[in-house]
C-alpha atoms as a PDB file:
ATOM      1  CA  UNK A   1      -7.179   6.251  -4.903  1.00  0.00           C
ATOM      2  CA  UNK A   2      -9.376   9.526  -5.553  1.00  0.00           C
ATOM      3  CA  UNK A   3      -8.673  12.797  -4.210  1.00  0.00           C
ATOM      4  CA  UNK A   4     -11.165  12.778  -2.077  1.00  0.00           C
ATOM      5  CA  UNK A   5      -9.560   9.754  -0.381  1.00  0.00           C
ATOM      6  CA  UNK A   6      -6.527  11.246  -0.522  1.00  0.00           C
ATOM      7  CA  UNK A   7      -7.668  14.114   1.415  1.00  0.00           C
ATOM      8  CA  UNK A   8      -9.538  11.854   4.009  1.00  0.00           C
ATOM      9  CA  UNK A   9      -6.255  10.054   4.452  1.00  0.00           C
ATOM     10  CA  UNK A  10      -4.078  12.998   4.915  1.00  0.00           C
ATOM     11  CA  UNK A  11      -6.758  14.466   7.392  1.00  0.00           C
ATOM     12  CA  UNK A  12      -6.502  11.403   9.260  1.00  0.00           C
ATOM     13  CA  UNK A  13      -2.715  11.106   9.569  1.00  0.00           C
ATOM     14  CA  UNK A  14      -2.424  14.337  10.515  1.00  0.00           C
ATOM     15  CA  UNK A  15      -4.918  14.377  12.833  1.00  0.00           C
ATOM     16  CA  UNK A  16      -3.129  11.259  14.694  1.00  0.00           C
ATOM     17  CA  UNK A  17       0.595  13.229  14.598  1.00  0.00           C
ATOM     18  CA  UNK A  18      -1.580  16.078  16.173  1.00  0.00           C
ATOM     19  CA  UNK A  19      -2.765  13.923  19.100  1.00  0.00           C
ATOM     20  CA  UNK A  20       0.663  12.637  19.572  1.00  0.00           C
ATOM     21  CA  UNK A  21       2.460  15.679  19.092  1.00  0.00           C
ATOM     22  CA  UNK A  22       0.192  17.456  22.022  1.00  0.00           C
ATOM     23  CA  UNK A  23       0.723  15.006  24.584  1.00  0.00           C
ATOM     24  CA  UNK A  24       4.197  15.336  23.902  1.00  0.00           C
ATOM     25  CA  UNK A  25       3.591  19.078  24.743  1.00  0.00           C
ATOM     26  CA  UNK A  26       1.601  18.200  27.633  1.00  0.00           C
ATOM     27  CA  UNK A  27       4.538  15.946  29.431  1.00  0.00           C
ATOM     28  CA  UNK A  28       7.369  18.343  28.502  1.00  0.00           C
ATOM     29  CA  UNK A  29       5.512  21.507  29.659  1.00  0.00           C
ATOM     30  CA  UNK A  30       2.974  20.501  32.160  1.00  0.00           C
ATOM     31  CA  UNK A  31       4.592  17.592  33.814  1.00  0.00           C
ATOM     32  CA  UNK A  32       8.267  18.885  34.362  1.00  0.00           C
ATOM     33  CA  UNK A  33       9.999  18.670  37.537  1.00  0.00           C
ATOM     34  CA  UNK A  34       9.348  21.619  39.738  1.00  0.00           C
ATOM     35  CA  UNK A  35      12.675  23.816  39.368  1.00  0.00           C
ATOM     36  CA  UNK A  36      13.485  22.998  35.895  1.00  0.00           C
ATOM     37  CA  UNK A  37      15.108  26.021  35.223  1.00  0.00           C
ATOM     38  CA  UNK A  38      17.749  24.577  33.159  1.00  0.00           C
ATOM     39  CA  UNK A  39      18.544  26.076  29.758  1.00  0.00           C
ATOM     40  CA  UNK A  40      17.883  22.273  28.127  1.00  0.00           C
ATOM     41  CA  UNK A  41      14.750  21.806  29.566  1.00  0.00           C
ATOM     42  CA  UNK A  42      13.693  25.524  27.830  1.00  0.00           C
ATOM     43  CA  UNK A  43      15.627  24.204  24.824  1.00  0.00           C
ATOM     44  CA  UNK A  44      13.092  21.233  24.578  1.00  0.00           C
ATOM     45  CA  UNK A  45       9.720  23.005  25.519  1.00  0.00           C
ATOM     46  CA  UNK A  46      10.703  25.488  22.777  1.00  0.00           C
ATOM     47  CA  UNK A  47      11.251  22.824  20.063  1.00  0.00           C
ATOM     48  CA  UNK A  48       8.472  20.891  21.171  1.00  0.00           C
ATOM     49  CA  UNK A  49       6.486  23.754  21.051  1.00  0.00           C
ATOM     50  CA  UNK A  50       8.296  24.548  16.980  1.00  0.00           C
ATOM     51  CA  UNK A  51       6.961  21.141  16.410  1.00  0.00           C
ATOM     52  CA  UNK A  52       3.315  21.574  17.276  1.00  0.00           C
ATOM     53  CA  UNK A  53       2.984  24.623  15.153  1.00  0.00           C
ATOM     54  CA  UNK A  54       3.853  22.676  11.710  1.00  0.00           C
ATOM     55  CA  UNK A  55       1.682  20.152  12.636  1.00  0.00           C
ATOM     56  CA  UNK A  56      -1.433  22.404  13.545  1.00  0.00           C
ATOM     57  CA  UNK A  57      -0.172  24.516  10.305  1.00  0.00           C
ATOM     58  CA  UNK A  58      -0.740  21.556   8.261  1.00  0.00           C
ATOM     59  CA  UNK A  59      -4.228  20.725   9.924  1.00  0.00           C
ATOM     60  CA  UNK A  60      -5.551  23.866   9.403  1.00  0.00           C
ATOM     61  CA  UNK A  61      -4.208  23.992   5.671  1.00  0.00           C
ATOM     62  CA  UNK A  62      -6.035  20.683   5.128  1.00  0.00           C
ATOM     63  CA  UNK A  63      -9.242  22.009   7.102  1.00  0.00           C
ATOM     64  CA  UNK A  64      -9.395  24.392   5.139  1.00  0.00           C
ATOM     65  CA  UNK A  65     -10.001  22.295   2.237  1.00  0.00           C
ATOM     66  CA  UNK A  66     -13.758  22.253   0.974  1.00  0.00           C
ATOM     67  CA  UNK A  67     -12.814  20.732  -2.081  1.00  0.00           C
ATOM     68  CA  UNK A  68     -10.741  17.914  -2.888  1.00  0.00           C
ATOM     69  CA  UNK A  69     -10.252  19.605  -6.009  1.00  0.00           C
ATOM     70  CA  UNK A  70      -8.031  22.215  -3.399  1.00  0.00           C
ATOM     71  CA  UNK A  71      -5.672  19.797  -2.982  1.00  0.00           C
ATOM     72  CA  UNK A  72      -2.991  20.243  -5.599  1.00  0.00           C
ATOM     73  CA  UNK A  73      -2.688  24.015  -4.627  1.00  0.00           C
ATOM     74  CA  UNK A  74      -2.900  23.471  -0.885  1.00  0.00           C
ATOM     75  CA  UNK A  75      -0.451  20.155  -0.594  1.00  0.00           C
ATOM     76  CA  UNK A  76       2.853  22.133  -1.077  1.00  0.00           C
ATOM     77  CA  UNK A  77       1.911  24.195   1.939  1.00  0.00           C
ATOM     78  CA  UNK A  78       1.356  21.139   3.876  1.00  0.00           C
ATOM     79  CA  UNK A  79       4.419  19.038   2.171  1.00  0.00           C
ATOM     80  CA  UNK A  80       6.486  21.831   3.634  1.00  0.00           C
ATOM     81  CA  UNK A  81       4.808  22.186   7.269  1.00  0.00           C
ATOM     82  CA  UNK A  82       5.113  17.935   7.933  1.00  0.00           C
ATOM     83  CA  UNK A  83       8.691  18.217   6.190  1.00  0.00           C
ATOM     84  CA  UNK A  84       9.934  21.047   8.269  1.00  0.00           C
ATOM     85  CA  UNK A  85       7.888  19.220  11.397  1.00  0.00           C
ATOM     86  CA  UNK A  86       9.633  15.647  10.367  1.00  0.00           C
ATOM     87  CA  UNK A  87      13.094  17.387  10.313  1.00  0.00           C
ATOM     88  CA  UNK A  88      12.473  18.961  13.565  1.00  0.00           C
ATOM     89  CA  UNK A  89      11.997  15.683  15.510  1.00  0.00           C
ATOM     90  CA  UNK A  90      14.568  13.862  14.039  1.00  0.00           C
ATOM     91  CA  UNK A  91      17.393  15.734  14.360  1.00  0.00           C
ATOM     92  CA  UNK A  92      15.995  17.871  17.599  1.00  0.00           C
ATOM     93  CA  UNK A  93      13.843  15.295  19.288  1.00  0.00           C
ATOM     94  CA  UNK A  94      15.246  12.163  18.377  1.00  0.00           C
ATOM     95  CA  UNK A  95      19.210  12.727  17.363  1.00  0.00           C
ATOM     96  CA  UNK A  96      21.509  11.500  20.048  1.00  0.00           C
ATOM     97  CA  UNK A  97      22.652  14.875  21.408  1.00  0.00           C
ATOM     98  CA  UNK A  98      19.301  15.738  22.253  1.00  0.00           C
ATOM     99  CA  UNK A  99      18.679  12.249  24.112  1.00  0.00           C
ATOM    100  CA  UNK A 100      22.052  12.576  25.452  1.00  0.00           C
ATOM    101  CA  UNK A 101      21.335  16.024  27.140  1.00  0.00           C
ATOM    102  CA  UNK A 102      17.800  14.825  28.209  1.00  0.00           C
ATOM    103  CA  UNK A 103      19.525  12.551  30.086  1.00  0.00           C
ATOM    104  CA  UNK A 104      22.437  13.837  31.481  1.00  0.00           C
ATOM    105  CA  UNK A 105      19.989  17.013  32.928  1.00  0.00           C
ATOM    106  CA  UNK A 106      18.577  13.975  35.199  1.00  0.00           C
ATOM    107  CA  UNK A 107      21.688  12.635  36.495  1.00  0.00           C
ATOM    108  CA  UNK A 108      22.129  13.225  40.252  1.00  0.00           C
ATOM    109  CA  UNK A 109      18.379  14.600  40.807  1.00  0.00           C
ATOM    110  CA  UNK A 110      16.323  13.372  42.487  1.00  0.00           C
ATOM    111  CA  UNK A 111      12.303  12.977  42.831  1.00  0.00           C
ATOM    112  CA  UNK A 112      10.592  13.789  39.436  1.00  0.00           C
ATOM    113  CA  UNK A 113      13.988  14.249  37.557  1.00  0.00           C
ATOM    114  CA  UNK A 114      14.302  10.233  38.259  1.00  0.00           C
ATOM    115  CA  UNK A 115      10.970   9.388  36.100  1.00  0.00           C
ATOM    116  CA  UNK A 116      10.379  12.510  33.461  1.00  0.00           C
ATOM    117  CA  UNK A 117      12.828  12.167  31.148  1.00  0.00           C
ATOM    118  CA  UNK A 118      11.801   8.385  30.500  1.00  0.00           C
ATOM    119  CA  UNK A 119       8.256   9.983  29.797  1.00  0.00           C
ATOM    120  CA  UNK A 120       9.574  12.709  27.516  1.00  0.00           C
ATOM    121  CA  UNK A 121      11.430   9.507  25.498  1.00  0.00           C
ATOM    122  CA  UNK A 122       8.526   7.734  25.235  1.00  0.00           C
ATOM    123  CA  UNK A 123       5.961  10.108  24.322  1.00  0.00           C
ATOM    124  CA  UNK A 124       8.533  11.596  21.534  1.00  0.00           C
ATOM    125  CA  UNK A 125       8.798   7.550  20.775  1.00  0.00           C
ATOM    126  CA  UNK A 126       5.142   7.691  19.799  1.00  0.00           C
ATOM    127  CA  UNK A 127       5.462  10.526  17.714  1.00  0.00           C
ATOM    128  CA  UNK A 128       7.078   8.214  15.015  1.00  0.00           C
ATOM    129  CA  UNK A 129       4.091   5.977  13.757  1.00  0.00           C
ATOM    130  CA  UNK A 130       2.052   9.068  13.182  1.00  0.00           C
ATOM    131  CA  UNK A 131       4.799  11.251  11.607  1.00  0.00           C
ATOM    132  CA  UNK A 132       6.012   8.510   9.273  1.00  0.00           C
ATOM    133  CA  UNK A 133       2.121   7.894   8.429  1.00  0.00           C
ATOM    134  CA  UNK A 134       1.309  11.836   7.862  1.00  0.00           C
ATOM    135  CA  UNK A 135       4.879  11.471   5.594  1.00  0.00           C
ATOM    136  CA  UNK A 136       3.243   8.788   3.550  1.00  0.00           C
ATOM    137  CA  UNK A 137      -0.081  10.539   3.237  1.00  0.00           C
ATOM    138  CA  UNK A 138       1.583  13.087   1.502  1.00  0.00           C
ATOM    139  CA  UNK A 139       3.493  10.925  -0.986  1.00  0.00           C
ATOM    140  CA  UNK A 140       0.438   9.178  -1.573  1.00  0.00           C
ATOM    141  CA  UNK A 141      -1.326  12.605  -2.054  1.00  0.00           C
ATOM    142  CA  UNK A 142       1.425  13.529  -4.642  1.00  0.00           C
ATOM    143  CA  UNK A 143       1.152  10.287  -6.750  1.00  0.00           C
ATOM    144  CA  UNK A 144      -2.570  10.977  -6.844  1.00  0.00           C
ATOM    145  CA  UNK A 145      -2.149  14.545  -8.839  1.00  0.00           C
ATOM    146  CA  UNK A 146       0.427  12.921 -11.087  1.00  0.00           C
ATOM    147  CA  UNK A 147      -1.259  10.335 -11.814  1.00  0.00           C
ATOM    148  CA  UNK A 148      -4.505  12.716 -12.112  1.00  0.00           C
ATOM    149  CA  UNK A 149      -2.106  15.344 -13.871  1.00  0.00           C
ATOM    150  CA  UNK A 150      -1.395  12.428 -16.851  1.00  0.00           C
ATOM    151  CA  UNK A 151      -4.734  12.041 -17.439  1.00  0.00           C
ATOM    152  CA  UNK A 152      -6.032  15.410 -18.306  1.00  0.00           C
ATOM    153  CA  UNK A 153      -2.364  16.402 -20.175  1.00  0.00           C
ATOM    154  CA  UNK A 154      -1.920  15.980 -23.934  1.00  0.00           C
ATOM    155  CA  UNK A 155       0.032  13.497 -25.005  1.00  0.00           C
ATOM    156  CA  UNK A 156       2.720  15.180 -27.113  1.00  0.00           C
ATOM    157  CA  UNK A 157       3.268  14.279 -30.530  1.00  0.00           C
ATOM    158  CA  UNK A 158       6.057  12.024 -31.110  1.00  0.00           C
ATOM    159  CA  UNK A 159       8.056  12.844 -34.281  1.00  0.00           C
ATOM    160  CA  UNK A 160       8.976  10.176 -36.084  1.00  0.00           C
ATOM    161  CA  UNK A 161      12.726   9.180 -35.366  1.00  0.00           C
ATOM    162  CA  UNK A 162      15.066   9.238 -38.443  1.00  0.00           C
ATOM    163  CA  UNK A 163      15.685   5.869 -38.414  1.00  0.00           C
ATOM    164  CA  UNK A 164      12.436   4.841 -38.433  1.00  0.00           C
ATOM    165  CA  UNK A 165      11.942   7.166 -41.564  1.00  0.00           C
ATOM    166  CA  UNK A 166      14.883   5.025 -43.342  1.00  0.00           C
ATOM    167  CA  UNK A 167      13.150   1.918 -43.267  1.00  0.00           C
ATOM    168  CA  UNK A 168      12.096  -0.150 -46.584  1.00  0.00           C
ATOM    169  CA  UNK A 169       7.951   0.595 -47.227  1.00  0.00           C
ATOM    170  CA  UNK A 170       7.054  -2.765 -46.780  1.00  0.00           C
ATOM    171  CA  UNK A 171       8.660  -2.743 -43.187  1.00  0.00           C
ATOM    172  CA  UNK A 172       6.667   0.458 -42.142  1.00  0.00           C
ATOM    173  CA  UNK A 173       3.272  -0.925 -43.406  1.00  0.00           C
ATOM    174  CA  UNK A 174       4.048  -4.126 -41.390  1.00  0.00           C
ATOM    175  CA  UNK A 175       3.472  -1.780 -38.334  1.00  0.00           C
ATOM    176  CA  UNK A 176       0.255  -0.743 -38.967  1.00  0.00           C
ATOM    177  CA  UNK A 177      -2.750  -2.435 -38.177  1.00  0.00           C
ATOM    178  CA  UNK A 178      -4.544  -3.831 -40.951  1.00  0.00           C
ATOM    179  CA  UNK A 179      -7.858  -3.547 -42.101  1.00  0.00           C
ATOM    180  CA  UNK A 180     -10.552  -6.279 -43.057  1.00  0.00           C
END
């Protein structure tokens, strides 16, 4: 992997959590029930909503980016804004007291109540793939600088270890390569 592909990769994962993450938004504030005044249902838009802004933080850290070269100075930013955005859908979106409530604020309504909450589920569902992807992206992203990072480090001398000094002449010539 390069950095450019490393960059192209992260663009594209993130740009897939971003589609998912908005339609998300879309079903929990477009398409709830009329008279969803309950305090969960605020609850949700609002952490919805906290979830979207990591993920556009992270896309517009990365669009920024006219140089892959960027990268190593720009991908704590974005480390942070898909870890804080990861954390926020599993224990907000995805923990059970958060499916638990979904569901229980449906119980004993009628009309809309009957079919959104199985759309909120399965839109947050789809979040996964693209989260988990965006999650990897970054690893990947990381392994790339170290591995770039080794290359363009100086090796550090390595002292010779005492025992080694100990040994007989003839078995610390045997080490060396010889010469024809």
């Amino acid at each position: 992997m390069s950095l450019s592909t490393a960059v192209q990769t992260l663009r594209t994962s993130v740009a897939d959590l971003n589609a998912a993450v908005s339609e998300l938004v879309m079903i929990v504030h477009e398409d709830r029930p009329t008279g969803s005044d309950l305090a969960m249902v605020d609850h949700l838009a609002e952490v919805v909503s906290e979830l979207q802004a990591g993920v556009v933080a992270a896309s517009s850290t990365l669009a920024a980016l006219t140089d892959p070269r960027q990268l190593p100075e720009r991908l704590p930013l974005i480390d942070r804004e898909l870890d804080s955005a990861s954390v926020r859908y599993w224990r907000d979106l995805r923990g059970y007291e958060p499916t638990v409530e979904l569901r229980r604020s449906a119980r004993g309504r009628g009309g809309e109540w009957r079919t959104w909450p199985g759309s909120v589920q399965a839109s947050v569902m789809q979040c996964e793939e693209p989260l988990v992807a965006a999650s990897s992206a970054v690893r990947a992203a990381w392994r790339e600088i170290g591995e770039l990072l080794t290359l363009y480090l100086p090796v550090p001398y390595a002292a010779p270890s005492p025992a080694s000094s100990l040994q007989a002449p003839a078995e610390a010539d045997s080490s060396l390569p010889k010469r024809n």
